[in-house]
N, C-alpha and C. Protein backbone atom coordinates (compact mmCIF):
# COMPACT_ATOMS: atom_id res chain seq x y z
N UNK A 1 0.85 -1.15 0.00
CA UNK A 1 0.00 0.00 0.00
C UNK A 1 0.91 1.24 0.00
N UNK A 2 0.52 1.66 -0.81
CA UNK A 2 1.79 2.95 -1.34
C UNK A 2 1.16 4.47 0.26
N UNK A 3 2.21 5.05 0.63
CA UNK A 3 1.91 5.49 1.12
C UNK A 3 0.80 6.90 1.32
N UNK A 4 0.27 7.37 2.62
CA UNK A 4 -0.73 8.25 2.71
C UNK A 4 -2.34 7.49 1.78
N UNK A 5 -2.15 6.41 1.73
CA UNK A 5 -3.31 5.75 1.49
C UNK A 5 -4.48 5.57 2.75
N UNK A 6 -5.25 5.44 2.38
CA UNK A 6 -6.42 4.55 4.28
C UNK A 6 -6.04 3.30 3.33
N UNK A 7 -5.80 2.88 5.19
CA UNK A 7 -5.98 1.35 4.96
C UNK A 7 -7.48 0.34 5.05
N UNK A 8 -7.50 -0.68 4.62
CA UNK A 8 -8.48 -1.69 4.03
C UNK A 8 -9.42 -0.82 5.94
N UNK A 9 -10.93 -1.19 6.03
CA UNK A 9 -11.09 -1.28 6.94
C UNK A 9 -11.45 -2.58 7.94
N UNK A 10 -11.17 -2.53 9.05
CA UNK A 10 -10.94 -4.41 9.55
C UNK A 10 -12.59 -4.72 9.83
N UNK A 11 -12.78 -5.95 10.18
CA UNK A 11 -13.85 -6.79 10.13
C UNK A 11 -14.53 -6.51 11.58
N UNK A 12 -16.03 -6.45 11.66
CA UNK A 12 -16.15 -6.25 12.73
C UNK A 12 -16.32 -6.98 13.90
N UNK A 13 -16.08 -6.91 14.79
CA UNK A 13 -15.50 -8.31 16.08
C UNK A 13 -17.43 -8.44 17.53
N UNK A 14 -18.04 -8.20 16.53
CA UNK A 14 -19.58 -8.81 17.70
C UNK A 14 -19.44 -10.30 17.79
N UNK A 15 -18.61 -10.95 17.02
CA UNK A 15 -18.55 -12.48 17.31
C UNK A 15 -17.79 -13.06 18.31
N UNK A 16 -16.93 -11.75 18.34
CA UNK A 16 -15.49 -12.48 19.32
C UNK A 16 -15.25 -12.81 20.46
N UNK A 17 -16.19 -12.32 20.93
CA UNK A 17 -16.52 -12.80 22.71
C UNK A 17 -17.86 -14.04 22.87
N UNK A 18 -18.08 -14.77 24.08
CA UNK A 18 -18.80 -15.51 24.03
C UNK A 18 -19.97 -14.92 23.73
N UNK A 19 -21.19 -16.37 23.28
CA UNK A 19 -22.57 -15.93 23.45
C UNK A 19 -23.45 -15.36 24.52
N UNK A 20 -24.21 -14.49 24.52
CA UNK A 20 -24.45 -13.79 26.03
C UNK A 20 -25.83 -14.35 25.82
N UNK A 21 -26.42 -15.15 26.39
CA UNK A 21 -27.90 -15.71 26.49
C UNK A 21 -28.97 -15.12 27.44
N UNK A 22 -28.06 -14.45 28.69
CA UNK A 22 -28.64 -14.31 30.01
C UNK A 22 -28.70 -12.65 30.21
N UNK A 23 -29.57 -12.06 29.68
CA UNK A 23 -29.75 -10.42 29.76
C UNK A 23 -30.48 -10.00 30.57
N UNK A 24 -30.27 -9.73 31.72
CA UNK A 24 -31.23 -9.82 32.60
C UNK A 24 -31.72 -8.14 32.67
N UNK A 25 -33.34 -8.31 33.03
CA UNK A 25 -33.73 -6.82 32.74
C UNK A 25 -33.37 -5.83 33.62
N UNK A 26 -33.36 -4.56 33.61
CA UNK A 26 -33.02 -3.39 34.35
C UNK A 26 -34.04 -3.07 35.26
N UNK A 27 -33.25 -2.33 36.12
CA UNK A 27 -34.55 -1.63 37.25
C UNK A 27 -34.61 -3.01 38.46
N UNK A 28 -35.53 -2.27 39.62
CA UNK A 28 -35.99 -3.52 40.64
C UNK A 28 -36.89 -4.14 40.47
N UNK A 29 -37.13 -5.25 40.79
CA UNK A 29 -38.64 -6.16 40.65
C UNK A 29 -39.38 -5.24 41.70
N UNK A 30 -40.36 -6.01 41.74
CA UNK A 30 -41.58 -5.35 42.57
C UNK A 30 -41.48 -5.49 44.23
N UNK A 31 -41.17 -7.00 44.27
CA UNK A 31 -40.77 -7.42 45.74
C UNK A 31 -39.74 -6.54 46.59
N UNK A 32 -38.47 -6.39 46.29
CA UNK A 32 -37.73 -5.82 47.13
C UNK A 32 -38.14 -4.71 47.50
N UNK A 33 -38.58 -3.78 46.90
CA UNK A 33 -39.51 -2.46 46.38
C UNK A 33 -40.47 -2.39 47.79
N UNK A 34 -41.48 -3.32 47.88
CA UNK A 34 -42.36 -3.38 48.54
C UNK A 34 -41.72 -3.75 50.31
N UNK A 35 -40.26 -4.81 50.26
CA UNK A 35 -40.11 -5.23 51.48
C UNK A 35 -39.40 -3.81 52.01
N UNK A 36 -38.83 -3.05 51.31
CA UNK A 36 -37.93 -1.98 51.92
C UNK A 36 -38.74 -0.57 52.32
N UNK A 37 -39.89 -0.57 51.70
CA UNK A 37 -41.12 0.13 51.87
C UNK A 37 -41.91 -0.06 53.11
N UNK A 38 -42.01 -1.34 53.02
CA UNK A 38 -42.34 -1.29 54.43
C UNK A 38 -41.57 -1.36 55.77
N UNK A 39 -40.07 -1.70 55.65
CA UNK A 39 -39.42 -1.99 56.73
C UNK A 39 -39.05 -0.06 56.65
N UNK A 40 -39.13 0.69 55.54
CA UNK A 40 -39.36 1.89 56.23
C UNK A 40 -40.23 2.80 57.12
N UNK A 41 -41.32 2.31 56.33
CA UNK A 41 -42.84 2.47 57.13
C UNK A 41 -42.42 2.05 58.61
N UNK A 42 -42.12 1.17 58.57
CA UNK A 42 -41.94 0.46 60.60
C UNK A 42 -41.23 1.67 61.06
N UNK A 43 -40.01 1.60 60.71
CA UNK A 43 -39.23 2.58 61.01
C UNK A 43 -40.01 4.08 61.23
N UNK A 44 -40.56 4.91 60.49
CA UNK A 44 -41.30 5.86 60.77
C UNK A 44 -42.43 5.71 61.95
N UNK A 45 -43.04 4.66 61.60
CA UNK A 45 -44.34 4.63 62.61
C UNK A 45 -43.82 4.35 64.11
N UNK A 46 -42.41 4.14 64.41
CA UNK A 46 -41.64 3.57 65.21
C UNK A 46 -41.09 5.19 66.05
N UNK A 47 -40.61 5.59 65.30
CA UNK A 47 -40.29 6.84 65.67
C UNK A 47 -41.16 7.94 65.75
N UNK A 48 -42.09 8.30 65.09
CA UNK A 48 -43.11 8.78 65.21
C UNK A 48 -44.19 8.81 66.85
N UNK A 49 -44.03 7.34 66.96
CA UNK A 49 -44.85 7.04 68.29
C UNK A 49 -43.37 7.40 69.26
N UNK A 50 -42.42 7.16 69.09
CA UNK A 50 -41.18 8.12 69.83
C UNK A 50 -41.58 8.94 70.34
N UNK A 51 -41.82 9.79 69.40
CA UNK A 51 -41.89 11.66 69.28
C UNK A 51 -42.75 12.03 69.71
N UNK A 52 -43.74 11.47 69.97
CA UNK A 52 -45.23 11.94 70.37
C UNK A 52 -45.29 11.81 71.84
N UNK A 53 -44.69 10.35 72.32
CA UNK A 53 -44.57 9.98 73.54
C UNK A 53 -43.47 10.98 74.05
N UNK A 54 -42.80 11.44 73.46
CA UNK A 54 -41.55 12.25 74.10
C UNK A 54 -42.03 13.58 74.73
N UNK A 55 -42.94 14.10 73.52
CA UNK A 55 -43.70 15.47 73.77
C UNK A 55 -45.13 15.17 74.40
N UNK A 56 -45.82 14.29 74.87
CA UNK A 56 -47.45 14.51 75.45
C UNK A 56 -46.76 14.14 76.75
């Protein structure tokens, strides 16, 4: 290839790593969502009855 030419362009490599079968979707499921929701809820209603008892 005589010079200041472009060279050929190379082949493209999506094959070259293994097959990926297992794509798992984004974001949280619903469950964890719901258990951390409520173990916050406790937490508030927990402290809440704290605060009330602290001040009456």
């Amino acid at each position: 290839m005589p010079p200041g030419e472009t060279p050929p362009a190379e082949g493209s490599t999506p094959d070259a790593g293994p097959l990926e079968t297992h794509n798992p979707t984004k974001g949280w499921s619903r469950t964890p969502v719901i258990l951390i929701g409520l173990v916050v809820a406790c937490f508030v209603v927990l402290f809440l009855g704290w605060l009330l008892e602290l001040l009456g």
